[in-house]
Every structure is written in structure tokens, then in C-alpha cells.
Protein backbone atom coordinates (compact mmCIF):
# COMPACT_ATOMS: atom_id res chain seq x y z
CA UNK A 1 32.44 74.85 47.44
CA UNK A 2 29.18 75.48 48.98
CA UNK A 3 27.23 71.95 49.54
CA UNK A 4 24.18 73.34 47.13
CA UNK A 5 26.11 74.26 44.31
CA UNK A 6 28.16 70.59 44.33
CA UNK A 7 24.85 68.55 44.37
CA UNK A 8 23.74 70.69 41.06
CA UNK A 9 27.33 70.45 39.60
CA UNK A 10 26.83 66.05 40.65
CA UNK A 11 23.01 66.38 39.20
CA UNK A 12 24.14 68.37 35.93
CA UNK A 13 26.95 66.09 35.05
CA UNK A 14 24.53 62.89 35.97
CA UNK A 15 22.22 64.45 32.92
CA UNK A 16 24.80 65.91 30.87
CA UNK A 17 26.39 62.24 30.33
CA UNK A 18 23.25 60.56 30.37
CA UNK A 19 21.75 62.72 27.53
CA UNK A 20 25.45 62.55 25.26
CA UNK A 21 25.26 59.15 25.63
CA UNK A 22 21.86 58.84 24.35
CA UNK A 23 22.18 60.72 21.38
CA UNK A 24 25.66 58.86 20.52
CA UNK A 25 23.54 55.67 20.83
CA UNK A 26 21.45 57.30 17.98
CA UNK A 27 24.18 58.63 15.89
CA UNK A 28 26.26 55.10 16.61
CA UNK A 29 23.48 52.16 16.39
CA UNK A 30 25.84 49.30 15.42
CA UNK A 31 28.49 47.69 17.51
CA UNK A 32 31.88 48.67 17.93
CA UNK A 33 35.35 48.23 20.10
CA UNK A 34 33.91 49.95 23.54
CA UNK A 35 30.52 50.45 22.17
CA UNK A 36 27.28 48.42 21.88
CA UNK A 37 24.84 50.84 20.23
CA UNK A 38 21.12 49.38 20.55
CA UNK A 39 19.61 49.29 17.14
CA UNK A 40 16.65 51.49 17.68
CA UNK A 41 15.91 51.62 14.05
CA UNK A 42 15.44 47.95 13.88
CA UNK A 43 13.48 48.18 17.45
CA UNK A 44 10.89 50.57 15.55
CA UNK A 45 10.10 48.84 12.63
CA UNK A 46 9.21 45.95 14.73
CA UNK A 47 7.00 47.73 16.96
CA UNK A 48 5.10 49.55 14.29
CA UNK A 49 4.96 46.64 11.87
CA UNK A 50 3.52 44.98 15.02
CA UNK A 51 0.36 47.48 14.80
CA UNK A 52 0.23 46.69 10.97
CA UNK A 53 2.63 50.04 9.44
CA UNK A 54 5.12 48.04 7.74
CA UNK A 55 6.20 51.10 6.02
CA UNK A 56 9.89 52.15 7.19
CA UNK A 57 8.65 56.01 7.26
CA UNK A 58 6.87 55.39 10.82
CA UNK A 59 9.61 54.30 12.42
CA UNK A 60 12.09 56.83 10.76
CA UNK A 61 9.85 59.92 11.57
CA UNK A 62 9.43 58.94 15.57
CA UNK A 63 12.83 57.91 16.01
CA UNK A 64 14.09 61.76 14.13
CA UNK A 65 11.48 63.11 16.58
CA UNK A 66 12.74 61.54 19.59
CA UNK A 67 16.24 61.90 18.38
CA UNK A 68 15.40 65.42 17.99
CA UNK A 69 14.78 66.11 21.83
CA UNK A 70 17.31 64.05 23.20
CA UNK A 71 19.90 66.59 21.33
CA UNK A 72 17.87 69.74 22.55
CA UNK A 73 17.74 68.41 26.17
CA UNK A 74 21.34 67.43 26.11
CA UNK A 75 22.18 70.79 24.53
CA UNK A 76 20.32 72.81 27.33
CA UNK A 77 22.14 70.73 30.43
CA UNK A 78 25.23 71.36 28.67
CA UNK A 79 24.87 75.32 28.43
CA UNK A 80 23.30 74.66 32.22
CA UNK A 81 26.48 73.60 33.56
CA UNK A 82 28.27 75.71 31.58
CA UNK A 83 26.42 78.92 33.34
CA UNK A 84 26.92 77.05 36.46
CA UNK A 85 30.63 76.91 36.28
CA UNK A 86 30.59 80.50 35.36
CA UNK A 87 28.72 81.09 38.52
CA UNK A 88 25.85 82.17 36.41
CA UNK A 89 23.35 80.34 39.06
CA UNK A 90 19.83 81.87 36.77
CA UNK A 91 21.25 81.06 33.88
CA UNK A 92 21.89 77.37 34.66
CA UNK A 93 18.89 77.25 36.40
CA UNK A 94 16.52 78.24 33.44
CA UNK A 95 18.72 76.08 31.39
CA UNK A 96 18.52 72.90 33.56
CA UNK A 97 14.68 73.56 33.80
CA UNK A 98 14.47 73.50 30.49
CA UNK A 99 16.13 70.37 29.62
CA UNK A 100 14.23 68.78 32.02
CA UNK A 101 11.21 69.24 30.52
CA UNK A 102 12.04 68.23 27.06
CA UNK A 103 13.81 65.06 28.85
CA UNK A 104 10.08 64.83 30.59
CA UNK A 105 8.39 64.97 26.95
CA UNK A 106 10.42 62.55 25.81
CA UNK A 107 9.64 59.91 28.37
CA UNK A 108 5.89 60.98 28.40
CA UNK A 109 5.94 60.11 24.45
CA UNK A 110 7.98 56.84 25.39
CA UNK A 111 5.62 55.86 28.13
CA UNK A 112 2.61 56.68 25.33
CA UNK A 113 4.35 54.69 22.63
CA UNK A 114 4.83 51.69 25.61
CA UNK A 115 0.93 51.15 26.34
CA UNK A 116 0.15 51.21 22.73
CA UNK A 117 2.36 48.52 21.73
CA UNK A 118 1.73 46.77 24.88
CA UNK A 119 5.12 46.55 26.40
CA UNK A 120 4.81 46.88 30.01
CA UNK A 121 8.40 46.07 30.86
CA UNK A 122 9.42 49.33 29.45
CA UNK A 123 6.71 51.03 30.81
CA UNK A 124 8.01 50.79 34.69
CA UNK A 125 11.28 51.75 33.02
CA UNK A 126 10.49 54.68 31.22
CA UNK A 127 8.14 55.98 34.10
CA UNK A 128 11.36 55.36 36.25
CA UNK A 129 13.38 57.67 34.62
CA UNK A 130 10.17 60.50 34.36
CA UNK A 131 9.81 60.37 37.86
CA UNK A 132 13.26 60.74 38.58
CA UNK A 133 14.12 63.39 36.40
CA UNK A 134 10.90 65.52 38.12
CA UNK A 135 12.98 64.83 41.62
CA UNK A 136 16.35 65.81 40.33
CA UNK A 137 14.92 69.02 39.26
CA UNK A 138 13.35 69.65 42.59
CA UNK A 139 16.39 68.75 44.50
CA UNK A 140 18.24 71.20 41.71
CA UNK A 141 16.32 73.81 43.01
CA UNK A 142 15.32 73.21 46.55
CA UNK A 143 18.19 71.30 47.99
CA UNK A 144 19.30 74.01 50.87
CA UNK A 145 15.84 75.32 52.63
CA UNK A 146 18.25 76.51 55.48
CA UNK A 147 21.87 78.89 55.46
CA UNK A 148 23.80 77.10 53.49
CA UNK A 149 26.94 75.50 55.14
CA UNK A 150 30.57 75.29 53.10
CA UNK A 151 31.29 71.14 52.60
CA UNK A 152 34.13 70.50 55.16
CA UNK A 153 37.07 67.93 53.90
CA UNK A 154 39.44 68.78 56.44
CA UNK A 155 41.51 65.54 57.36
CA UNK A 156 39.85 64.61 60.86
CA UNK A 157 40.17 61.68 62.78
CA UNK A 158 36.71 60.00 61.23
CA UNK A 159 37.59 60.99 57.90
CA UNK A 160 40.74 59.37 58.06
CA UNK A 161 39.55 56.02 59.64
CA UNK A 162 37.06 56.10 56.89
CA UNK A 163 39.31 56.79 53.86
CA UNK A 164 41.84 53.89 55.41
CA UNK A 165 38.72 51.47 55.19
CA UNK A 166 37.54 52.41 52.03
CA UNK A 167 40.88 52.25 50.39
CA UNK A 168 40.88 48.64 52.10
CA UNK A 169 38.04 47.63 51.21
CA UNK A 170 38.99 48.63 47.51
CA UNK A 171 42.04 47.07 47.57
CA UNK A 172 40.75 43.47 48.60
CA UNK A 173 37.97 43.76 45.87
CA UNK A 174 39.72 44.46 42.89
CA UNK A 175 42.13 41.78 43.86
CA UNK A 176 39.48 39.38 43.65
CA UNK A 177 38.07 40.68 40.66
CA UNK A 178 41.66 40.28 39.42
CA UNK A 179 41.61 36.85 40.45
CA UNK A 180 38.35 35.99 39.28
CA UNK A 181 39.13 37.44 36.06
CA UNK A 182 42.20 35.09 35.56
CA UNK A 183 40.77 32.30 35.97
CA UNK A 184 37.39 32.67 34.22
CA UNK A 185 38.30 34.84 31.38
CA UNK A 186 39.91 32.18 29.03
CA UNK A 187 36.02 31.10 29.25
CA UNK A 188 35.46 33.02 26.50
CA UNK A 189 37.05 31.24 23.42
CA UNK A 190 38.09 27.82 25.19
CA UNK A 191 36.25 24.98 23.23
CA UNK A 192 34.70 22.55 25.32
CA UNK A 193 34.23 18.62 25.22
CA UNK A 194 30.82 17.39 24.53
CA UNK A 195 28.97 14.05 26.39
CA UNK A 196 27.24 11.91 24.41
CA UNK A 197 23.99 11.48 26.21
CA UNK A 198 22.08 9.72 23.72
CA UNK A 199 23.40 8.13 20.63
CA UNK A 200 24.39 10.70 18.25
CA UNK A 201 23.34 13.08 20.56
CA UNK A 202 25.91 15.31 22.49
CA UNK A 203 25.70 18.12 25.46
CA UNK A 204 27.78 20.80 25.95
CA UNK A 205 27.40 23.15 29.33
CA UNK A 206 28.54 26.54 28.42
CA UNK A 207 30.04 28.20 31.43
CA UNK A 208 30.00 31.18 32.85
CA UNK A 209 31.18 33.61 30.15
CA UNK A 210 30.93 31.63 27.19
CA UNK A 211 29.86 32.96 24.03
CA UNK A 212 29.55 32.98 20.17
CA UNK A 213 33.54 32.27 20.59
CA UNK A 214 32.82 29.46 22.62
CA UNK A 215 30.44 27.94 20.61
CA UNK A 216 32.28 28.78 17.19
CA UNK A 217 35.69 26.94 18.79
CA UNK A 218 33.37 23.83 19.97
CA UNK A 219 31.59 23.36 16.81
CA UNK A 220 35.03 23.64 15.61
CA UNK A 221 36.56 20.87 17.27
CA UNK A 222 33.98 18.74 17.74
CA UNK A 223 33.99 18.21 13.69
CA UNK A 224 37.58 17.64 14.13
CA UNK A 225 37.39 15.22 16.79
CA UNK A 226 34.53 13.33 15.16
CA UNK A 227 35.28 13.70 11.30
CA UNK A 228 32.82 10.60 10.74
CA UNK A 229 30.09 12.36 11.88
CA UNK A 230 27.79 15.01 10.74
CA UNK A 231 25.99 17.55 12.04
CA UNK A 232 22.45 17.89 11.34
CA UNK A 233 21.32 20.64 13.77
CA UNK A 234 22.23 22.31 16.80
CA UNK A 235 19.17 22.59 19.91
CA UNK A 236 19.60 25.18 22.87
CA UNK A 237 18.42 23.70 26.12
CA UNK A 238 14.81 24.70 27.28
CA UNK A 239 15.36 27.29 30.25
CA UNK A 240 14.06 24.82 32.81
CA UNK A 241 17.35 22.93 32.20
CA UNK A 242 19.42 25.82 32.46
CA UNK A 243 20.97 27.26 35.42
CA UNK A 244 19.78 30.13 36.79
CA UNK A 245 23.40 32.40 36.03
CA UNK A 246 22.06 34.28 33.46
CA UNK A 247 24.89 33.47 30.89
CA UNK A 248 24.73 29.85 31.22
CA UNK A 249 23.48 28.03 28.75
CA UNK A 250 23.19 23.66 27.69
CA UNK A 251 23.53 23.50 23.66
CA UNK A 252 22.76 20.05 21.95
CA UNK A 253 24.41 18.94 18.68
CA UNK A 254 22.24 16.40 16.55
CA UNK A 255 24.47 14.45 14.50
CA UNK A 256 24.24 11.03 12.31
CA UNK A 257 26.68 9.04 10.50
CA UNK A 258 28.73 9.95 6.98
């Protein structure tokens, strides 16, 4: 395989997957075993009740629109690398430009729909993607300004040395993943023991990988352990007490006497 034609085939599938998986997260909002969906729908009222349209029909109308071009630009980068596979080289090329535009609309109308309801976070992120997808189409098109060359895999001496690394390298990461794994992953539904810092006043420090689990399994036991207590309501530490791991987290449970 010529070294052009496997960057477009690496580009197209890039887009292909990118594009299915953004109209599944459409079609499939809600959360299910190997899928988080992000609620767009919910996303969209919120932002338009934000500018005062409280009325559901704003936010169902732009999300069908941009639903709409997500599943034409995924539909034209799969016919593109179907045409490319057939060696049809136009074909996928008209195709590819094609669904790079409407992938370029799309982000244009996101990047619009960011300034007016003042979210520059998404902004970078969404510009992000519209400058990238202008570069993958240029490098689609102009990758080889020279004779092109046929991508050599023969087995040589550097090739070797470098697969025999790699496949090291590999080896001694998943094994600590593996490890790491094994000893943090009961994290996730192991209750934990609270200190009383105050009177009727306990801390627990989630760690890393707790969750709603966690907390559920705590709560649990802590109402077993303490039956003469109850609990009046439950305080998540300010951030400036928090550690900086991202999924670390101090909860406080407020209790008084039976």
C-alpha cells in the first residue's frame, strides 16, 4: 500500500468513527452497560432557557438540525471510504470533501451557539475540532507533493529492535495497570469508616475511585454502626480541602441524637 492512500484510509476511519459515534450519542442519550450517552436534550433546554426560551421547541429544533448534519457528514465519509477501498480515489475524494464541510458547518453553528450563551470553555473546543478537520482535509488531499514511495515493513534490523521494545514496553505497562487495578478496584463499593471530628460530626475521605457505591455502602454502615444516631444532612467538602486527584472527594455527615 502506497504511503498516501494509508494516511487517507487512517484519516477516513478517524472521521468515520468519530461521526457514528456522534450520532449514536444522539440516538442513545441515556446511560447504559458500555455507554455514557451525554444528555444533549437536557444540555439545550438549559442553555436556551438561560436566554429566556423556556419552551422545549428551541432546543428540539437545533438539536434535529444539528443531529441532522452529523448523519449527512457521517454518511458522506462512509461512502468516502467506501470509494476508497474500491480504489475509486475521485469518488472518495468528493465524498470526504463533502463531509468535511458539513462537519465544518456544524462546528461553525456550535462555535455561534458558544459565544451567544457565553460558554467559552466550549468555544476553544469546538474551534479545536474546526480547525482540525480543515487540516485533515488538506493533508487528505495534499499529503504526497513528491513520487510517491510504497510503505516498506520488511523485517530489518531497526524494525526489529523497535518492535522487541515496544512489545516490552507494553508488556511492563499493562502489568502494572493489572496491578494497580487489583488493588484499587475494590475502591469502588468498599464502605469506609468515618472520624468524628467534631461532636456529631464525622469525615469520610473518599479515595481514589470511589463513587455513588461508595457513598451508598458508607451511609449504609455508618447507620448500622451508629443506630442511636441520626442523620440530619450530608456536606461535600469545599474544593480547597480536597485533593487535587480529580476523583477525590471529603463528605461530612451531620448527625444528632435519637
Amino acid at each position: 500500500m502506497k504511503e498516501k492512500k494509508l494516511i487517507q484510509y487512517l484519516i477516513l476511519i478517524h472521521w468515520t468513527l468519530f461521526s457514528v459515534t456522534t450520532v449514536i450519542d444522539k440516538i442513545v442519550p441515556d446511560v447504559y452497560p458500555l455507554w455514557v450517552g451525554a444528555d444533549f436534550y437536557t444540555l439545550f433546554i438549559k442553555l436556551f432557557a438561560s436566554l429566556g426560551l423556556t419552551d422545549p421547541i428551541f432546543a428540539t429544533m437545533a438539536l434535529a438540525v444539528i443531529s441532522f448534519l452529523e448523519i449527512i457528514a457521517f454518511t458522506c465519509f462512509t461512502f468516502s471510504l467506501w470509494n476508497l477501498f474500491n480504489n475509486k480515489d475521485n469518488y472518495a475524494e468528493q465524498w470526504f470533501y463533502r463531509g468535511i464541510s458539513f462537519s465544518v458547518l456544524t462546528f461553525s453553528l456550535f462555535s455561534i451557539g458558544d459565544q451567544v450563551f457565553g460558554d467559552r470553555f466550549t468555544l476553544l473546543e469546538h474551534t479545536i475540532f474546526w480547525i482540525i478537520l480543515i487540516f485533515s482535509w488538506v493533508i487528505f488531499k495534499f499529503n504526497s507533493l513528491t513520487d510517491e514511495s510504497v510503505l516498506n515493513l520488511k523485517m530489518s534490523q531497526d524494525f526489529k529492535i523497535g518492535l522487541w521494545v515496544g512489545l516490552a514496553f507494553t508488556v511492563l505497562t499493562s502489568y502494572s495497570i493489572v496491578d494497580f487495578a487489583t488493588d484499587t478496584y475494590a475502591n469502588k463499593t468498599k464502605p469506609l469508616s468515618g472520624e468524628e471530628v467534631i461532636e456529631g460530626i464525622y469525615k469520610f475521605d473518599f479515595p481514589f475511585l470511589g463513587d455513588k457505591f461508595t457513598m451508598e455502602n458508607t451511609l449504609k454502615l455508618f447507620e448500622e454502626n451508629h443506630p442511636d444516631l441520626k442523620v440530619n444532612y450530608i456536606y461535600t467538602g469545599p474544593d480547597e480541602l480536597n485533593s487535587k486527584k480529580k476523583t477525590h472527594m471529603l463528605l461530612y455527615v451531620f448527625t444528632e441524637k435519637r
